[in-house]
PDB file of N, CA and C in Angstrom:
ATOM      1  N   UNK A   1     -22.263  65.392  32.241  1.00  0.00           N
ATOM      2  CA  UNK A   1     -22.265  63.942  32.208  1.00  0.00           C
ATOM      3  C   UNK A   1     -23.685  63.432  32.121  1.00  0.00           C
ATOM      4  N   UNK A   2     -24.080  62.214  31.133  1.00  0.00           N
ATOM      5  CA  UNK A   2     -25.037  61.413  31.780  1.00  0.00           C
ATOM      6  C   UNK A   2     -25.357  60.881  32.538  1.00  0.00           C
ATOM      7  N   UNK A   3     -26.473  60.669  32.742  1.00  0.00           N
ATOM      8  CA  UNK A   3     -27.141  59.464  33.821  1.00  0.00           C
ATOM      9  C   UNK A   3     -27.102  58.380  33.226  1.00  0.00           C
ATOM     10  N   UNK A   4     -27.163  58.027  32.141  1.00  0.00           N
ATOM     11  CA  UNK A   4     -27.312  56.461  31.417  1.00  0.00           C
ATOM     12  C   UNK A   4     -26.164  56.780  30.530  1.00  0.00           C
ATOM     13  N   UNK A   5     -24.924  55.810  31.143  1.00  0.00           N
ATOM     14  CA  UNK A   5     -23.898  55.236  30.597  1.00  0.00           C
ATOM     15  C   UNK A   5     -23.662  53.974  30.726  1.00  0.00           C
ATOM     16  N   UNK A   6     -22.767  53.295  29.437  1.00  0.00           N
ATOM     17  CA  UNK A   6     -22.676  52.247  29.014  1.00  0.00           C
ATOM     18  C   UNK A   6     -21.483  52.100  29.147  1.00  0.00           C
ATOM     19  N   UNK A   7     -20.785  50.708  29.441  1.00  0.00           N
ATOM     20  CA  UNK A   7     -19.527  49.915  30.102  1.00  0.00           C
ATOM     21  C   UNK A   7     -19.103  49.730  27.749  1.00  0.00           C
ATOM     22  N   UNK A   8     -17.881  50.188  27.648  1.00  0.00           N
ATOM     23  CA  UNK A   8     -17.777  49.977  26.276  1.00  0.00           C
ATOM     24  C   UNK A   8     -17.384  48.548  26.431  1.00  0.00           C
ATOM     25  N   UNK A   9     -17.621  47.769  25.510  1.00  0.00           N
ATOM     26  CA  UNK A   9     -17.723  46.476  25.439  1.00  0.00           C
ATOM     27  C   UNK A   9     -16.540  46.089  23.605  1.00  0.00           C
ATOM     28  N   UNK A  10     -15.476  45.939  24.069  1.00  0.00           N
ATOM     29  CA  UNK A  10     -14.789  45.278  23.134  1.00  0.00           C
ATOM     30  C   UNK A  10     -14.849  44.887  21.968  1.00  0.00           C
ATOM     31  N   UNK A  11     -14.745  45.079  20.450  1.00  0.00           N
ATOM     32  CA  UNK A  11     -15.623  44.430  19.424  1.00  0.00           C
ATOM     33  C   UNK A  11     -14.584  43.225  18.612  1.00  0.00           C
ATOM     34  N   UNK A  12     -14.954  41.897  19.067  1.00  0.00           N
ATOM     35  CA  UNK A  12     -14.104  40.392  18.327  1.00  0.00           C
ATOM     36  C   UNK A  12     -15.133  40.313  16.828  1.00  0.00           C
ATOM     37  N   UNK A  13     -13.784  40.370  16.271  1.00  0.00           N
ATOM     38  CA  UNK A  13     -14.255  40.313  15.103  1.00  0.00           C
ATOM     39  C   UNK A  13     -14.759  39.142  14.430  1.00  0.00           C
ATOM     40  N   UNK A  14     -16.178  39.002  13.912  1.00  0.00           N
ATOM     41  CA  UNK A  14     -17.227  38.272  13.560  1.00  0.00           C
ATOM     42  C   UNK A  14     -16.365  36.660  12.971  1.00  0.00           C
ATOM     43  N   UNK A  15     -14.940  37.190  11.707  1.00  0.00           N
ATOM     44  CA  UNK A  15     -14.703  36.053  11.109  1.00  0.00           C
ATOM     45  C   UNK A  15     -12.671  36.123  11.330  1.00  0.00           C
ATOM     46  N   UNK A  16     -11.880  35.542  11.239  1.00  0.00           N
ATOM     47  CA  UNK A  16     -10.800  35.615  11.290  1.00  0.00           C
ATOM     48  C   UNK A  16      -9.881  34.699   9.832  1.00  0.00           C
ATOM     49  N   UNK A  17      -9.213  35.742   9.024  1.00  0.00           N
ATOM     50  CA  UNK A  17      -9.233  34.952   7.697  1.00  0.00           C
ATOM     51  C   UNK A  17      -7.302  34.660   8.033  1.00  0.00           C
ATOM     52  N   UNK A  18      -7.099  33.471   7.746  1.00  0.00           N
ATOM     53  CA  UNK A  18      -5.835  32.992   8.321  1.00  0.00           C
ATOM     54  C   UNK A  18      -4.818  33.310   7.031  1.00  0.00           C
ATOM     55  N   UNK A  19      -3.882  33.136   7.824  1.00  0.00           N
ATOM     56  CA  UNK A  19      -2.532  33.804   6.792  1.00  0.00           C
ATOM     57  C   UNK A  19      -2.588  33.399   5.118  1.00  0.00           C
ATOM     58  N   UNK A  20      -2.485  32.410   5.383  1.00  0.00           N
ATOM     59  CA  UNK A  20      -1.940  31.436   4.001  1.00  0.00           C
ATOM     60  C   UNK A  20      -3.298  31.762   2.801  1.00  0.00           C
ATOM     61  N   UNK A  21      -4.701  32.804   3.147  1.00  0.00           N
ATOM     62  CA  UNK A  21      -5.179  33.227   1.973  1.00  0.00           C
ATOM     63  C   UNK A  21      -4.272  33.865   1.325  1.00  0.00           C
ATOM     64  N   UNK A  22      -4.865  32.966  -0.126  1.00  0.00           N
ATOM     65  CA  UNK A  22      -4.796  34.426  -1.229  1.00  0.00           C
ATOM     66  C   UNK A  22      -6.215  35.238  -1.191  1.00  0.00           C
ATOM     67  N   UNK A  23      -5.090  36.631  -2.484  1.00  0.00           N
ATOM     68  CA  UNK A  23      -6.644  37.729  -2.326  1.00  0.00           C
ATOM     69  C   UNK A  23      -7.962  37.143  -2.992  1.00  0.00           C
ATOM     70  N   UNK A  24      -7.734  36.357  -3.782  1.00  0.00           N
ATOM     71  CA  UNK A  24      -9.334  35.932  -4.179  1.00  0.00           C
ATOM     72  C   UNK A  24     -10.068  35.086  -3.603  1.00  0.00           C
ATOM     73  N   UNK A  25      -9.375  34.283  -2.651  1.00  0.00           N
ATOM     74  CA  UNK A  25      -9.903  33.247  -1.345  1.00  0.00           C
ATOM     75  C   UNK A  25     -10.666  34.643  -0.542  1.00  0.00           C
ATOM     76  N   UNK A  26     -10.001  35.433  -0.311  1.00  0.00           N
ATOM     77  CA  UNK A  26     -10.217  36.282   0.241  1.00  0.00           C
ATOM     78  C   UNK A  26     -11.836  37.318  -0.367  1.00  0.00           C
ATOM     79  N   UNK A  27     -11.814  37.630  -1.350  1.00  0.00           N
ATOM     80  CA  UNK A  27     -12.515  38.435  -2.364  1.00  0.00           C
ATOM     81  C   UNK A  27     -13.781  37.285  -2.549  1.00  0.00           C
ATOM     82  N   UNK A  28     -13.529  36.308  -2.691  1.00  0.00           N
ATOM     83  CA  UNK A  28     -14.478  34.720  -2.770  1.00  0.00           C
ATOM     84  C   UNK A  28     -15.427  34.946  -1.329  1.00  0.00           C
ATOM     85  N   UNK A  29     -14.943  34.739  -0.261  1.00  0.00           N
ATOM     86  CA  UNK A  29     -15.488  35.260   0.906  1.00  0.00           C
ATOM     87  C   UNK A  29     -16.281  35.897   1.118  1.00  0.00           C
ATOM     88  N   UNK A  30     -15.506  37.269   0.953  1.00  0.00           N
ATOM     89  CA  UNK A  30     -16.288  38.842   1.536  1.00  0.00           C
ATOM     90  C   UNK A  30     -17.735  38.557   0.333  1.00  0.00           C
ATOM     91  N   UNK A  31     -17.720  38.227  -0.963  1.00  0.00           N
ATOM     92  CA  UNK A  31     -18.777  37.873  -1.850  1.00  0.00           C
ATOM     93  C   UNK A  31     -19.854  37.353  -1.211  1.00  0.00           C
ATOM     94  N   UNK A  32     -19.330  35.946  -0.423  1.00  0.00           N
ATOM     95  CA  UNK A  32     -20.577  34.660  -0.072  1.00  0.00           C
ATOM     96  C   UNK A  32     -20.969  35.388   1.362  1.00  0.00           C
ATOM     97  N   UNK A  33     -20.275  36.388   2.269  1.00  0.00           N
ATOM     98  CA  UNK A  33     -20.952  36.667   3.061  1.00  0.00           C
ATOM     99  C   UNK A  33     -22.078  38.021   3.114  1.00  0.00           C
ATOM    100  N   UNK A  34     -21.535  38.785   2.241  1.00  0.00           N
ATOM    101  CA  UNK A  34     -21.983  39.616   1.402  1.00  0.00           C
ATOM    102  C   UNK A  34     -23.177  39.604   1.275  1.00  0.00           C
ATOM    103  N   UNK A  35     -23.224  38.435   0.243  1.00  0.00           N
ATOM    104  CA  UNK A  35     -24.637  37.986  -0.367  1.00  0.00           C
ATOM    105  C   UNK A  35     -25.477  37.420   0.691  1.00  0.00           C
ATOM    106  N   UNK A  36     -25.238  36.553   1.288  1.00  0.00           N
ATOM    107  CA  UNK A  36     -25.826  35.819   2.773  1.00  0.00           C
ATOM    108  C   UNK A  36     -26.391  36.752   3.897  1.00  0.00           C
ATOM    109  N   UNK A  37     -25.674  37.700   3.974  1.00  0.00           N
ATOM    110  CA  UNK A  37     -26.201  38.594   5.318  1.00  0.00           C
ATOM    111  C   UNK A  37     -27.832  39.754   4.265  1.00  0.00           C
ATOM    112  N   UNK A  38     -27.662  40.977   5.254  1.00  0.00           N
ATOM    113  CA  UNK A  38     -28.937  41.469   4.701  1.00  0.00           C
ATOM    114  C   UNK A  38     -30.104  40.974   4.904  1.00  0.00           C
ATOM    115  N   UNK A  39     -31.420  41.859   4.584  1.00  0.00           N
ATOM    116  CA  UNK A  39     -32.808  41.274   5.051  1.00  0.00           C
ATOM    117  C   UNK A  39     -33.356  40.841   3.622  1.00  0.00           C
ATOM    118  N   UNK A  40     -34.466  40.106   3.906  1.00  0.00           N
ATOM    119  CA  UNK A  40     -35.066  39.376   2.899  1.00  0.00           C
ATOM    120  C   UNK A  40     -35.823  40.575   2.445  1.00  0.00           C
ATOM    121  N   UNK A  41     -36.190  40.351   0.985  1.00  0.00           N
ATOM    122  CA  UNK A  41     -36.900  41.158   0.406  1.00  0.00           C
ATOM    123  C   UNK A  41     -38.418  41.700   0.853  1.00  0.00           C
ATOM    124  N   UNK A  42     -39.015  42.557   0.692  1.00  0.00           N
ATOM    125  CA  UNK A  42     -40.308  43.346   1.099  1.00  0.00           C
ATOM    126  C   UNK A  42     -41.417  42.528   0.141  1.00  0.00           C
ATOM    127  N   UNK A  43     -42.074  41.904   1.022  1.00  0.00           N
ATOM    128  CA  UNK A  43     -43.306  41.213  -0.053  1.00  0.00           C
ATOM    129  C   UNK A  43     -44.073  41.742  -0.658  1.00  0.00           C
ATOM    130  N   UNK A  44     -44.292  42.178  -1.761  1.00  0.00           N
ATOM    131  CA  UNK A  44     -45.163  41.961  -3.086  1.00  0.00           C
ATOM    132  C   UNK A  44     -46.227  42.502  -2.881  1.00  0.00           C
ATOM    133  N   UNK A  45     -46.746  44.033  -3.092  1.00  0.00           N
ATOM    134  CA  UNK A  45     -48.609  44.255  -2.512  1.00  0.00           C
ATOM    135  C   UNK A  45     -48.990  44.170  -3.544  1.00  0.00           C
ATOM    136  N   UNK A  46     -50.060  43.546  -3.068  1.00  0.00           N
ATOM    137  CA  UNK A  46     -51.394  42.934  -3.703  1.00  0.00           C
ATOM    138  C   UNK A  46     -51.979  43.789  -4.530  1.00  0.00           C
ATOM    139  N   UNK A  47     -52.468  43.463  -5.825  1.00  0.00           N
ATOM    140  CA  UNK A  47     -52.607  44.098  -7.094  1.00  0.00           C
ATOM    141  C   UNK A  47     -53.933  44.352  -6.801  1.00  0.00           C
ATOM    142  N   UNK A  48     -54.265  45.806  -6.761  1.00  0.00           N
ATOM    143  CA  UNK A  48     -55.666  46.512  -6.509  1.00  0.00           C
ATOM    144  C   UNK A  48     -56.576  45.991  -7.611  1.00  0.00           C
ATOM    145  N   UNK A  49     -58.476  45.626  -7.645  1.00  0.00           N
ATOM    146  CA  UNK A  49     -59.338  44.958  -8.342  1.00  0.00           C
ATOM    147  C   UNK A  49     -59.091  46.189  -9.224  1.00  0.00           C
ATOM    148  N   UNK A  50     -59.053  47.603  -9.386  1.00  0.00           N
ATOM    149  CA  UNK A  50     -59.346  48.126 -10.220  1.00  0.00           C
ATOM    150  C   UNK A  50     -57.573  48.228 -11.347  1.00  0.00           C
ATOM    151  N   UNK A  51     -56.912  48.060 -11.029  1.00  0.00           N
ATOM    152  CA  UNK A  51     -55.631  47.643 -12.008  1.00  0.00           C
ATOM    153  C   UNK A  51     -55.272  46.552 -12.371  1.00  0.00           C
ATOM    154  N   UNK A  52     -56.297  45.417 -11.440  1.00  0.00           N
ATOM    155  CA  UNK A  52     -55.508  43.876 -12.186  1.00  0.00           C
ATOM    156  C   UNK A  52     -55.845  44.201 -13.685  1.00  0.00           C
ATOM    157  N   UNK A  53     -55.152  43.278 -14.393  1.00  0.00           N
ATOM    158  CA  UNK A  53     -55.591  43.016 -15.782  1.00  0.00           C
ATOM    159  C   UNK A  53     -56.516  42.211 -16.137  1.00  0.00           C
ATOM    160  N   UNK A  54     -56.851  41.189 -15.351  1.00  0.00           N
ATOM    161  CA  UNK A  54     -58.136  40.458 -15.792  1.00  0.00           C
ATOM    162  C   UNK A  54     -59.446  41.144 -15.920  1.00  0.00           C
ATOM    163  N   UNK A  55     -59.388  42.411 -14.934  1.00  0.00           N
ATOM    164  CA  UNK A  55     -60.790  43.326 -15.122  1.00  0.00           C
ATOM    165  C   UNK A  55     -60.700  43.904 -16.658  1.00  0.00           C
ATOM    166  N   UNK A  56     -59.690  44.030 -17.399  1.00  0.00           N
ATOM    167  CA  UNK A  56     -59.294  44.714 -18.650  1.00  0.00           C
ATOM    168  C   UNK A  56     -59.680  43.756 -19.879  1.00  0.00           C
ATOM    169  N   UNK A  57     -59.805  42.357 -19.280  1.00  0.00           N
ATOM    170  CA  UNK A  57     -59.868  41.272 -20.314  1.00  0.00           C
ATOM    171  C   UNK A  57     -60.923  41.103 -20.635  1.00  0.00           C
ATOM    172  N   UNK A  58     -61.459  40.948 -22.215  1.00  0.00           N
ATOM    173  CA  UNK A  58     -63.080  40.681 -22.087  1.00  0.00           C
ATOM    174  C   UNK A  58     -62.690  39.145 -22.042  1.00  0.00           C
ATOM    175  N   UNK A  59     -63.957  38.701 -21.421  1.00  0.00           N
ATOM    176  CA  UNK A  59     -64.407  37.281 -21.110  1.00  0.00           C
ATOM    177  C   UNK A  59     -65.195  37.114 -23.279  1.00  0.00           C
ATOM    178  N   UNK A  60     -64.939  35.327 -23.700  1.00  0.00           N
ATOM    179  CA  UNK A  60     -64.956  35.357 -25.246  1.00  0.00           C
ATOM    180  C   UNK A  60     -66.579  35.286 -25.504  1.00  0.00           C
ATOM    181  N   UNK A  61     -67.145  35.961 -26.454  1.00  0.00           N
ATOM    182  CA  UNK A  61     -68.226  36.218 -26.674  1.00  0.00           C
ATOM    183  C   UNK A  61     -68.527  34.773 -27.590  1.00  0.00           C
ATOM    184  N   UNK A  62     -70.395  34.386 -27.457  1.00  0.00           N
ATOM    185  CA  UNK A  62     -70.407  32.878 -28.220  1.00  0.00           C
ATOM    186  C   UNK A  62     -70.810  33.629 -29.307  1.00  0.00           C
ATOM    187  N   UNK A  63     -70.563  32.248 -30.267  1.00  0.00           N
ATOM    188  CA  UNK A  63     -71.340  32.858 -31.764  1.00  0.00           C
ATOM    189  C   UNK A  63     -72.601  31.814 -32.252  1.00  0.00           C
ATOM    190  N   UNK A  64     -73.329  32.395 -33.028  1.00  0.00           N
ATOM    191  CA  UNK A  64     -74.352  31.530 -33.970  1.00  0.00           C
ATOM    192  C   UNK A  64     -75.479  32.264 -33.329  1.00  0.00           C
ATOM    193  N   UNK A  65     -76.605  31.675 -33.334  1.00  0.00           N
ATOM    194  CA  UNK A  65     -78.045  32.137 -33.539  1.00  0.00           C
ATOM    195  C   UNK A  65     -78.324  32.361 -31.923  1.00  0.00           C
ATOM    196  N   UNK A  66     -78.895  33.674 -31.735  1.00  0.00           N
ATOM    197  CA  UNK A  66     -78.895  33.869 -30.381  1.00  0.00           C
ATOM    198  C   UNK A  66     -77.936  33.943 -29.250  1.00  0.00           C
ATOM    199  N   UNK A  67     -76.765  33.812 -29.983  1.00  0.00           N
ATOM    200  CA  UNK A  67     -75.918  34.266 -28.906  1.00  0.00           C
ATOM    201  C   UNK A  67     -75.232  35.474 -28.118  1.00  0.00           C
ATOM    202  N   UNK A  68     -75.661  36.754 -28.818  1.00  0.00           N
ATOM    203  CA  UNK A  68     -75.896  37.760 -27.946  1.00  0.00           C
ATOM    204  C   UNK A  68     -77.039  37.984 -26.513  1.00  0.00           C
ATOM    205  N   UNK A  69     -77.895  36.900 -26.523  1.00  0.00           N
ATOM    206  CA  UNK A  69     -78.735  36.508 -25.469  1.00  0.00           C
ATOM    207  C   UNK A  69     -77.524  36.023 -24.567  1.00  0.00           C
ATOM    208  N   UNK A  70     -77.483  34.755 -25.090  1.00  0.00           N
ATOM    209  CA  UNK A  70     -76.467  33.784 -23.976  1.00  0.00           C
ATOM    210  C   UNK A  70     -75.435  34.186 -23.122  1.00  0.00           C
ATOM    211  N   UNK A  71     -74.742  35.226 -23.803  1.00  0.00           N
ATOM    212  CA  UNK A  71     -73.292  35.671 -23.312  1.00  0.00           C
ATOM    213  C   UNK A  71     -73.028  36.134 -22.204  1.00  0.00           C
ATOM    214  N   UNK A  72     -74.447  37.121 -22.033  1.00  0.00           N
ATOM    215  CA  UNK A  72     -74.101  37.358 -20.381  1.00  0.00           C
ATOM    216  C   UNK A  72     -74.926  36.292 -19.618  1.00  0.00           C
ATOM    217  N   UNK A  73     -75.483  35.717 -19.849  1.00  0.00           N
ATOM    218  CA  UNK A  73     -76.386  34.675 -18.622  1.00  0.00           C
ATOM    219  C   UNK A  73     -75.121  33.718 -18.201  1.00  0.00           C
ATOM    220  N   UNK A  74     -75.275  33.463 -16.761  1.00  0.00           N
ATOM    221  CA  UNK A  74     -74.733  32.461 -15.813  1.00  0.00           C
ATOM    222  C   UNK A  74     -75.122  31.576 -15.487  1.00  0.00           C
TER     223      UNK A  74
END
């Protein structure tokens, strides 16, 4: 025998679907609760600097006289 036992505790059932359904009242149901229960989705990790795509993008080069000077200055 254990030392740590538990008193079983009865299980009432969560929803009670009354006579006069039909099966798709029924099937309609089990759907919306279905969908409703469950955990929310796992958030989204953050897109590492070396795989974003903007590091992949060239920034637009100028044109005309001297503008291979300009392009990189800030």
């Amino acid at each position: 025998m254990s030392g740590s036992s538990t008193p079983e505790v009865p299980e009432v059932p969560a929803l009670r679907v009354s006579a006069g359904a039909t099966p798709e009242e029924v099937a309609a149901l089990v759907l919306v609760l279905a969908a409703a229960g469950g955990e929310p989705p796992a958030p989204a990790r953050p897109v590492s600097t070396w795989a974003a795509h903007t590091t992949a993008v060239r920034a637009p080069v100028a044109h005309g006289p001297g503008a291979w000077q300009t392009t990189y200055r800030h």
